[in-house]
C-alpha atoms as a PDB file:
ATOM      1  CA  UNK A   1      28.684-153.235-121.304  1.00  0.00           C
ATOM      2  CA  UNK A   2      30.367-154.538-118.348  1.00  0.00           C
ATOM      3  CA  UNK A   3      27.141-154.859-116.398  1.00  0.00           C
ATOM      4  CA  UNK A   4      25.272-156.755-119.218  1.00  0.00           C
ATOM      5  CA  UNK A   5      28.282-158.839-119.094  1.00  0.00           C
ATOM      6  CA  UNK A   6      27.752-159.581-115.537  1.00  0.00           C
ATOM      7  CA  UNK A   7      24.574-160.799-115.880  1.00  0.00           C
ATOM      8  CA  UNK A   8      25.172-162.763-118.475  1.00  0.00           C
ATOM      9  CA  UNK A   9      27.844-164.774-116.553  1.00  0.00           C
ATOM     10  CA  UNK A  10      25.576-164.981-113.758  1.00  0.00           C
ATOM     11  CA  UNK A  11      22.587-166.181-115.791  1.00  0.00           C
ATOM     12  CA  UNK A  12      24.786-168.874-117.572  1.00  0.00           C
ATOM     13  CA  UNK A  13      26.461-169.593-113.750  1.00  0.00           C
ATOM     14  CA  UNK A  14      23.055-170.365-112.199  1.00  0.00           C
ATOM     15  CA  UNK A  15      21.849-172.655-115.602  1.00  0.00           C
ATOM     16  CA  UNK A  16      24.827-174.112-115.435  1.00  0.00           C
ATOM     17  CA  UNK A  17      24.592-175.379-111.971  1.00  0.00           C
ATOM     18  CA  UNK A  18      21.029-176.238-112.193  1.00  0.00           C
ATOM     19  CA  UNK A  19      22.185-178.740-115.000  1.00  0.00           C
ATOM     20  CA  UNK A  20      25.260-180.431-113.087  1.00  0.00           C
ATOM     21  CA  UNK A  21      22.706-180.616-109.854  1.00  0.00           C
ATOM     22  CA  UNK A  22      20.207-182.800-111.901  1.00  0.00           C
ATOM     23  CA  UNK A  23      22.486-185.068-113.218  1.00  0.00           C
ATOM     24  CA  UNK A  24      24.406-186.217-116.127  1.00  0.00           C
ATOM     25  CA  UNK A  25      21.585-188.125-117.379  1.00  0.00           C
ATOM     26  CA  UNK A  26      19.755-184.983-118.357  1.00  0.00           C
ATOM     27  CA  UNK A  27      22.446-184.212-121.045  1.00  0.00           C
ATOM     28  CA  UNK A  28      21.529-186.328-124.629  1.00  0.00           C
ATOM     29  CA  UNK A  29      23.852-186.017-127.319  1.00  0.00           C
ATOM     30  CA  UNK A  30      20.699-185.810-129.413  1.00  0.00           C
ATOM     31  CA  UNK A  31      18.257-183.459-130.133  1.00  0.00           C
ATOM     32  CA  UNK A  32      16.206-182.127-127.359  1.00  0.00           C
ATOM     33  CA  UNK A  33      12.685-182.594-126.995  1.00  0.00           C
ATOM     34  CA  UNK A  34      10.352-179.601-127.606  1.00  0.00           C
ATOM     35  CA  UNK A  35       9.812-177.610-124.253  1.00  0.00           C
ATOM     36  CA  UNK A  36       6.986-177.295-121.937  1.00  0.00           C
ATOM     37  CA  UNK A  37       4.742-175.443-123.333  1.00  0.00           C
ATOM     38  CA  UNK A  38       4.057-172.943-120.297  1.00  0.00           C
ATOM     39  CA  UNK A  39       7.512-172.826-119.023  1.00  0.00           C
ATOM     40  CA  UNK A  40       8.564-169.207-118.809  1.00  0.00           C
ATOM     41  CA  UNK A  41      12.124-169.021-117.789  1.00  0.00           C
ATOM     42  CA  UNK A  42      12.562-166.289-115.524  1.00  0.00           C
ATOM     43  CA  UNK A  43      15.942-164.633-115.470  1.00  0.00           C
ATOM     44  CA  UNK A  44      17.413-161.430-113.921  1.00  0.00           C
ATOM     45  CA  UNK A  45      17.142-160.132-117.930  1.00  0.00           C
ATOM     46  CA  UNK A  46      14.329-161.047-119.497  1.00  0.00           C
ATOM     47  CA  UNK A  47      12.089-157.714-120.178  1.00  0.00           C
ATOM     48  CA  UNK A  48       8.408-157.756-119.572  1.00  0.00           C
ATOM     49  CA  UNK A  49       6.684-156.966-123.064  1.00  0.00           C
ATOM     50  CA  UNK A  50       2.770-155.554-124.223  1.00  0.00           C
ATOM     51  CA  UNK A  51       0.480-158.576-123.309  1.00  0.00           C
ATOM     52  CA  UNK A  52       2.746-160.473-120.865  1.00  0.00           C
ATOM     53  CA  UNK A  53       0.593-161.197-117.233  1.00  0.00           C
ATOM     54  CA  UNK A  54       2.289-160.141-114.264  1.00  0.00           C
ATOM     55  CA  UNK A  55       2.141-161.842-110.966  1.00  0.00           C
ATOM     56  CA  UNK A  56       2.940-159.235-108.388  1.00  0.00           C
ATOM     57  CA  UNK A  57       2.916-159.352-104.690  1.00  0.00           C
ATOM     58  CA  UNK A  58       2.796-157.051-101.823  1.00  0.00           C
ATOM     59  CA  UNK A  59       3.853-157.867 -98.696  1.00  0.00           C
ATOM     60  CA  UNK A  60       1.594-156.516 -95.946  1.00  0.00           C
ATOM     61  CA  UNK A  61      -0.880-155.389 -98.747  1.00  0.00           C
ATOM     62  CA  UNK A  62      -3.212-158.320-100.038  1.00  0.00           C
ATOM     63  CA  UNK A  63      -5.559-156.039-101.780  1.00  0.00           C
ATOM     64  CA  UNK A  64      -2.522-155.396-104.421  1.00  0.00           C
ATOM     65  CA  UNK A  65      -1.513-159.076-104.824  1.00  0.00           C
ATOM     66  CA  UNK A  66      -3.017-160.357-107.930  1.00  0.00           C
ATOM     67  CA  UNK A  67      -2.524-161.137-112.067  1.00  0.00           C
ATOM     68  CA  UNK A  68      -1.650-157.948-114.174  1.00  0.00           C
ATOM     69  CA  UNK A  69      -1.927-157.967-117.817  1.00  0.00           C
ATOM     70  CA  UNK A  70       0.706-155.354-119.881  1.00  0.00           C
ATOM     71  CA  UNK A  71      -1.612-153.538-122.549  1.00  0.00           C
ATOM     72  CA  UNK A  72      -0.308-152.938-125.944  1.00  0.00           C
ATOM     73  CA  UNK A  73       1.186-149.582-124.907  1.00  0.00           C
ATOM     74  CA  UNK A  74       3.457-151.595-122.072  1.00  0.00           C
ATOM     75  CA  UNK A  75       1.236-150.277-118.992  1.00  0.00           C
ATOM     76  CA  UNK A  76      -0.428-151.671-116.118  1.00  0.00           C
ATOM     77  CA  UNK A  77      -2.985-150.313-113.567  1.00  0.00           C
ATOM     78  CA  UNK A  78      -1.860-150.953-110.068  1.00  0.00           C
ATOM     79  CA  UNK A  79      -4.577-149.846-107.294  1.00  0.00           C
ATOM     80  CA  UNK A  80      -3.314-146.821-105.300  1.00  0.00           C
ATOM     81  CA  UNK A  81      -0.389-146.259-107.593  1.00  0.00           C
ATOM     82  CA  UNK A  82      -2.520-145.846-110.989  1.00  0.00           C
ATOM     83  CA  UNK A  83      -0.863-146.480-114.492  1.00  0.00           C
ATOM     84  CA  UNK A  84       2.837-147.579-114.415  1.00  0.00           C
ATOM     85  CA  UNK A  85       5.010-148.520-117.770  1.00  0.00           C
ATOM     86  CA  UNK A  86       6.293-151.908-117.432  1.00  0.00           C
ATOM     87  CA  UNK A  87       7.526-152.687-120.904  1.00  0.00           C
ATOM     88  CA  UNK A  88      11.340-152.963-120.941  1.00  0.00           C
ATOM     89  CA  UNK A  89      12.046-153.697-117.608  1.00  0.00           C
ATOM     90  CA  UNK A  90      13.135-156.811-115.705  1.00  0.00           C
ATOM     91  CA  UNK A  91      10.727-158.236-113.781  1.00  0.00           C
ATOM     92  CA  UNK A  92      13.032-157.421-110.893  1.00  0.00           C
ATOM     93  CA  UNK A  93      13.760-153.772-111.918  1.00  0.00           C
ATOM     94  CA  UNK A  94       9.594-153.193-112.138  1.00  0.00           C
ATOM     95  CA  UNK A  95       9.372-154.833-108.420  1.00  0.00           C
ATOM     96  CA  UNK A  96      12.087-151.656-107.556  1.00  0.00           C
ATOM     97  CA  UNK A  97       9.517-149.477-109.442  1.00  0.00           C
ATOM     98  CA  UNK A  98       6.384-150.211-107.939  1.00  0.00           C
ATOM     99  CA  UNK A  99       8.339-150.192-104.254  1.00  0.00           C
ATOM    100  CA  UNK A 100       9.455-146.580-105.294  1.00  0.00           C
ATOM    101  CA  UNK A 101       5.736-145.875-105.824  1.00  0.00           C
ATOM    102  CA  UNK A 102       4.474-147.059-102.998  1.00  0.00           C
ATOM    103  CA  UNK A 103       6.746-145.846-100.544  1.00  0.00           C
ATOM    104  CA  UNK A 104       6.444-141.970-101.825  1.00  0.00           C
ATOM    105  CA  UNK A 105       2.543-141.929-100.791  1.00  0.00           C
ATOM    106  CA  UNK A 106       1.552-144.828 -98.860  1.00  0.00           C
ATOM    107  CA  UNK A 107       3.957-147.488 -97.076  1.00  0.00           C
ATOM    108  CA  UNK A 108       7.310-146.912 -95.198  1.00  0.00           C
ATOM    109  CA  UNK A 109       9.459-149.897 -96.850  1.00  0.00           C
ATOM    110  CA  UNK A 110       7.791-151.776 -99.787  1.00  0.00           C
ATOM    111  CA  UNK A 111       8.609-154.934-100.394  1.00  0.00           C
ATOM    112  CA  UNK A 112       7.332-155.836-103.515  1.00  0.00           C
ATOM    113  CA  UNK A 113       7.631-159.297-105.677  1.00  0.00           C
ATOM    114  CA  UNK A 114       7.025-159.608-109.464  1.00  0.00           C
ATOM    115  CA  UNK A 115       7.142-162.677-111.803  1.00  0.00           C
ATOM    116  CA  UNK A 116       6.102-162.866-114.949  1.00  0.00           C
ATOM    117  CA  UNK A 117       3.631-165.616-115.460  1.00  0.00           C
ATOM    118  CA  UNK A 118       2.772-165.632-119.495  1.00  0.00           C
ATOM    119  CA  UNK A 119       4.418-163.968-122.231  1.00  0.00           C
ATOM    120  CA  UNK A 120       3.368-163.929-125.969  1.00  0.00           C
ATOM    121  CA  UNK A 121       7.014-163.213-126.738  1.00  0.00           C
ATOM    122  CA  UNK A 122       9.123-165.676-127.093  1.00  0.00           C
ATOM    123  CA  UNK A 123      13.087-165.113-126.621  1.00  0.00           C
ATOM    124  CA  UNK A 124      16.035-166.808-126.704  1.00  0.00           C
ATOM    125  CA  UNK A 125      19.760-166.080-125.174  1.00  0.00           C
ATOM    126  CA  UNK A 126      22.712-166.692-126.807  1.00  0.00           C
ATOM    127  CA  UNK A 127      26.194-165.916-125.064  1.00  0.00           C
ATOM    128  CA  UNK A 128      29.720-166.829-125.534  1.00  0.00           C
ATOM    129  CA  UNK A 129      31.906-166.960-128.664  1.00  0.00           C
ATOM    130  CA  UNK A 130      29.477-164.908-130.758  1.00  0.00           C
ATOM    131  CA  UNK A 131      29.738-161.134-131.824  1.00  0.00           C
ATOM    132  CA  UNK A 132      26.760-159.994-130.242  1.00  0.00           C
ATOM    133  CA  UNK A 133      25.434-161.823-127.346  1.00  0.00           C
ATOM    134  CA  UNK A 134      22.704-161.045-125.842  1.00  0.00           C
ATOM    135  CA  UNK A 135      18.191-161.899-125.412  1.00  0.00           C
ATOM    136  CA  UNK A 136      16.703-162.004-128.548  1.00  0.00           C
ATOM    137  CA  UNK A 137      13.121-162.445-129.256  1.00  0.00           C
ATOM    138  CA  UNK A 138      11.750-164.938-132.460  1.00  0.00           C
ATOM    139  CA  UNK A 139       8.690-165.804-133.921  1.00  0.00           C
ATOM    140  CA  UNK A 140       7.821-168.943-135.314  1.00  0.00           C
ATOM    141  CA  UNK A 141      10.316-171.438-136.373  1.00  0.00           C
ATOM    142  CA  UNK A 142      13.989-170.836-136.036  1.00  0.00           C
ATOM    143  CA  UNK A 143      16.849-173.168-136.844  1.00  0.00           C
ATOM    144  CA  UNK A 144      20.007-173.081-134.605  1.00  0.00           C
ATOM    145  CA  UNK A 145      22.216-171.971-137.655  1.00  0.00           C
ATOM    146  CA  UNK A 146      19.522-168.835-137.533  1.00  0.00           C
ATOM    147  CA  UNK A 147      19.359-168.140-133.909  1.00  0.00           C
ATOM    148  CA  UNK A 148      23.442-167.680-133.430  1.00  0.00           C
ATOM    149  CA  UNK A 149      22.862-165.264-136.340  1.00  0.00           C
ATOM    150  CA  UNK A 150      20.716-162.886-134.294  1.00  0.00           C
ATOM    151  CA  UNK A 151      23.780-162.633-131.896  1.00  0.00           C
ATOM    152  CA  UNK A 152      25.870-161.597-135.183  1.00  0.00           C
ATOM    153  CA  UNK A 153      27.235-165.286-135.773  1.00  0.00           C
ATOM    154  CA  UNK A 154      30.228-166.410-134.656  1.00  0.00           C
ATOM    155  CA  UNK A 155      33.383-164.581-133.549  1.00  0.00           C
ATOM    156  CA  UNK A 156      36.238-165.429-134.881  1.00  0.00           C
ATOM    157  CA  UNK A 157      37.903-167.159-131.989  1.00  0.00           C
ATOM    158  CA  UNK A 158      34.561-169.394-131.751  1.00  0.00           C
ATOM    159  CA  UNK A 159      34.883-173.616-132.045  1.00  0.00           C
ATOM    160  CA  UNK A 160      32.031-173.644-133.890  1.00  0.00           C
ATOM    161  CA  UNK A 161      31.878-177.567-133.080  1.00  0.00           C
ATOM    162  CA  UNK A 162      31.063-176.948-129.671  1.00  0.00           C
ATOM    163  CA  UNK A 163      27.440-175.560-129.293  1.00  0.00           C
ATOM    164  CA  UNK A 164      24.956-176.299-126.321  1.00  0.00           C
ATOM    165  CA  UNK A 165      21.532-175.689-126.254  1.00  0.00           C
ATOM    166  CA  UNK A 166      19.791-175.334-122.430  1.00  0.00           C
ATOM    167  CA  UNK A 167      15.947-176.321-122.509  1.00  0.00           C
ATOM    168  CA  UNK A 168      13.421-176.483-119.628  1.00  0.00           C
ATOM    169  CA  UNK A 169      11.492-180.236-120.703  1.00  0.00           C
ATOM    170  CA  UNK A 170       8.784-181.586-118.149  1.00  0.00           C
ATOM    171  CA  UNK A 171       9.759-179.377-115.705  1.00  0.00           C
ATOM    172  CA  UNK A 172      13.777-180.702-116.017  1.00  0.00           C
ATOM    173  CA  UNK A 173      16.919-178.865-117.019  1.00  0.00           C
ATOM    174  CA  UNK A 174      18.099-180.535-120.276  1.00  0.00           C
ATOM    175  CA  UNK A 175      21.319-179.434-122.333  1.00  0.00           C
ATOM    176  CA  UNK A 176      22.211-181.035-125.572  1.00  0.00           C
ATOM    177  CA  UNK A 177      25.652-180.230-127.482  1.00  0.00           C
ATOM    178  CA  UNK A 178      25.746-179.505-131.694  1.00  0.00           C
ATOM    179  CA  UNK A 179      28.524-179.353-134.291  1.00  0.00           C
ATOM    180  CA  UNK A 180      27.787-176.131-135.967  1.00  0.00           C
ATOM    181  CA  UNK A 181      30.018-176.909-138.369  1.00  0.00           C
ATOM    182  CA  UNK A 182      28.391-180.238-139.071  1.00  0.00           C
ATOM    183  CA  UNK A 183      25.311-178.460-139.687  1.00  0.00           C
ATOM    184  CA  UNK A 184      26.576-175.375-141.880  1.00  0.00           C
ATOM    185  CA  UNK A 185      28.014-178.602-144.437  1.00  0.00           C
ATOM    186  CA  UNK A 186      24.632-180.290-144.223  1.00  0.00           C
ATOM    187  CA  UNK A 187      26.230-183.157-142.396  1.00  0.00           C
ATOM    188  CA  UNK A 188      23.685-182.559-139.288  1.00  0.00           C
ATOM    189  CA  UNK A 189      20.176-181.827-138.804  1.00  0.00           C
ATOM    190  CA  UNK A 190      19.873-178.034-138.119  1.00  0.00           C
ATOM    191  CA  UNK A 191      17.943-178.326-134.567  1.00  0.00           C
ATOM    192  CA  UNK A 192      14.372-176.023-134.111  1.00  0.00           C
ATOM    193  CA  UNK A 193      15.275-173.921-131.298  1.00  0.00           C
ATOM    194  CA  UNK A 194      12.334-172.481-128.706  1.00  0.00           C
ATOM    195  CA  UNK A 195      11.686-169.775-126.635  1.00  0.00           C
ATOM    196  CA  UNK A 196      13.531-169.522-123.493  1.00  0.00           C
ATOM    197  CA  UNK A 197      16.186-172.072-124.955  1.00  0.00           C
ATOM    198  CA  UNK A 198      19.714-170.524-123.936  1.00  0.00           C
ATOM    199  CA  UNK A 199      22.358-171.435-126.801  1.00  0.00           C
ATOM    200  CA  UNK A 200      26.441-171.075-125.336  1.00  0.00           C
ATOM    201  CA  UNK A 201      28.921-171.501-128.475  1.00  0.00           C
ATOM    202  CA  UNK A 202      32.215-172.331-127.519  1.00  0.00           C
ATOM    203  CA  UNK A 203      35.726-170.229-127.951  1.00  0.00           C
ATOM    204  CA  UNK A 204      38.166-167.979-126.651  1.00  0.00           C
ATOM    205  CA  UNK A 205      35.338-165.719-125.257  1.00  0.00           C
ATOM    206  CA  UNK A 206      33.466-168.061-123.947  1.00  0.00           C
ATOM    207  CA  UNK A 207      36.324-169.834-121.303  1.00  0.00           C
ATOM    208  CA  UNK A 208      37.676-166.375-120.745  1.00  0.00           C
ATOM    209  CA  UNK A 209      34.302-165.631-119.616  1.00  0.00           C
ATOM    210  CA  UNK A 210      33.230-168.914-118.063  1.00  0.00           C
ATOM    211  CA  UNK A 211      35.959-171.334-118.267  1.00  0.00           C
ATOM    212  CA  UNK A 212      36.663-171.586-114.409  1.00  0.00           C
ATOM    213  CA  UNK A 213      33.401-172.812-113.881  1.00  0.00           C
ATOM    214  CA  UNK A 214      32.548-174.702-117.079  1.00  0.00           C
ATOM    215  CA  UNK A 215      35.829-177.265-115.925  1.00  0.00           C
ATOM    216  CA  UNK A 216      34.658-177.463-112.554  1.00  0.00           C
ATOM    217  CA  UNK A 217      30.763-178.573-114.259  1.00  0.00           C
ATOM    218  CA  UNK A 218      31.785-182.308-115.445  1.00  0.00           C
ATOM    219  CA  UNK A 219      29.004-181.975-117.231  1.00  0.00           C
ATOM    220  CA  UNK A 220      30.333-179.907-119.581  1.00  0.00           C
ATOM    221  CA  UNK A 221      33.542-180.495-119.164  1.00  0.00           C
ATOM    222  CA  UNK A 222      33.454-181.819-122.850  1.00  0.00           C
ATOM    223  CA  UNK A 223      33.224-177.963-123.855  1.00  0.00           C
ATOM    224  CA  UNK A 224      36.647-176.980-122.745  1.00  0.00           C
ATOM    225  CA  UNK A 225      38.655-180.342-124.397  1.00  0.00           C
END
């Protein structure tokens, strides 16, 4: 628990500050724009799934470097290593597996890259004041109202009138806040949300968590008022 706690502060941490770096003009009070179509958003937890392509490097050993396609069982084929389940782990965690491999028959110290290039499976993140945070893959359209659902909804120390949604558009960092509330009442449109979008609801759990850094991001600084 702790460790998937971790990671989630560091994943928000790192979108976080690739928001304040671009500027405050890339946050719109709005709704977002839909996403680019072939962003993938690659994060220290999203799991590689049956039909995603791999991109995987080995330093030292062009005749490995190449595209990898996960079959429907979760496996891939790597020359000189043979079949290898990928499903379920991290792109970084399979890099660690493959180096493993390799270094057991054929190469001192592996060093081994993997990103993962296309995925059929879309996912979303949603972390702070909800009861279940955590990666959640959808498929086809989901409402905001829906997607803090999959995390359980939200806690009971949430302020439901403070939601952000984090988007990759044209290649840009964008981040766009919500009134949950608003919505629930049908006073606000109920925003589609996309794969890779990471959603943040506001609360006790969510400035315990990452208040220290969300006051010292003026772009959010609205978040913690």
């Amino acid at each position: 628990m702790m460790r998937r706690l971790l990671i989630g502060f560091f994943l928000i941490a790192n979108i976080f500050a690739s928001a304040c770096s671009s500027g405050s003009s890339n946050f719109m009070r709005s709704e977002l724009p839909a996403p680019d179509s072939t962003a993938i958003l690659q994060t220290e937890i999203m799991a590689i799934a049956p039909m995603d392509i791999l991109q995987i490097k080995v330093f030292g050993v062009t005749e490995l470097n190449g595209s990898y396609q996960v079959d429907q069982l979760g496996r891939i084929k790597v020359p000189l290593i043979g079949e290898v389940v990928a499903e379920g782990h991290t792109a970084l965690s399979f890099a660690e597996l493959l180096e493993r491999r390799l270094e057991d028959n054929y190469l001192q110290e592996a060093d081994v890259t993997v990103s993962i290039t296309e995925s059929l499976r879309d996912q979303i993140t949603v972390e702070g004041s909800v009861n279940k945070p955590g990666i959640f893959p959808i498929d086809g359209r989901l409402g905001l109202l829906q997607a803090v659902a999959l995390a359980g909804g939200t806690s009971e120390m949430a302020n439901p009138k403070k939601v952000v949604i984090f988007r990759n558009v044209d290649g840009q960092r964008m981040v766009a806040g919500y009134d949950l509330a608003a919505i629930r009442r049908g006073e606000a449109k109920d925003p589609i949300v996309y794969g890779n979008d990471i959603i943040v609801v506001d609360g006790s759990e969510a400035r315990r968590r990452y208040g220290d850094f969300l006051r010292s991001v003026p772009l959010l600084g609205l978040l913690l008022l």
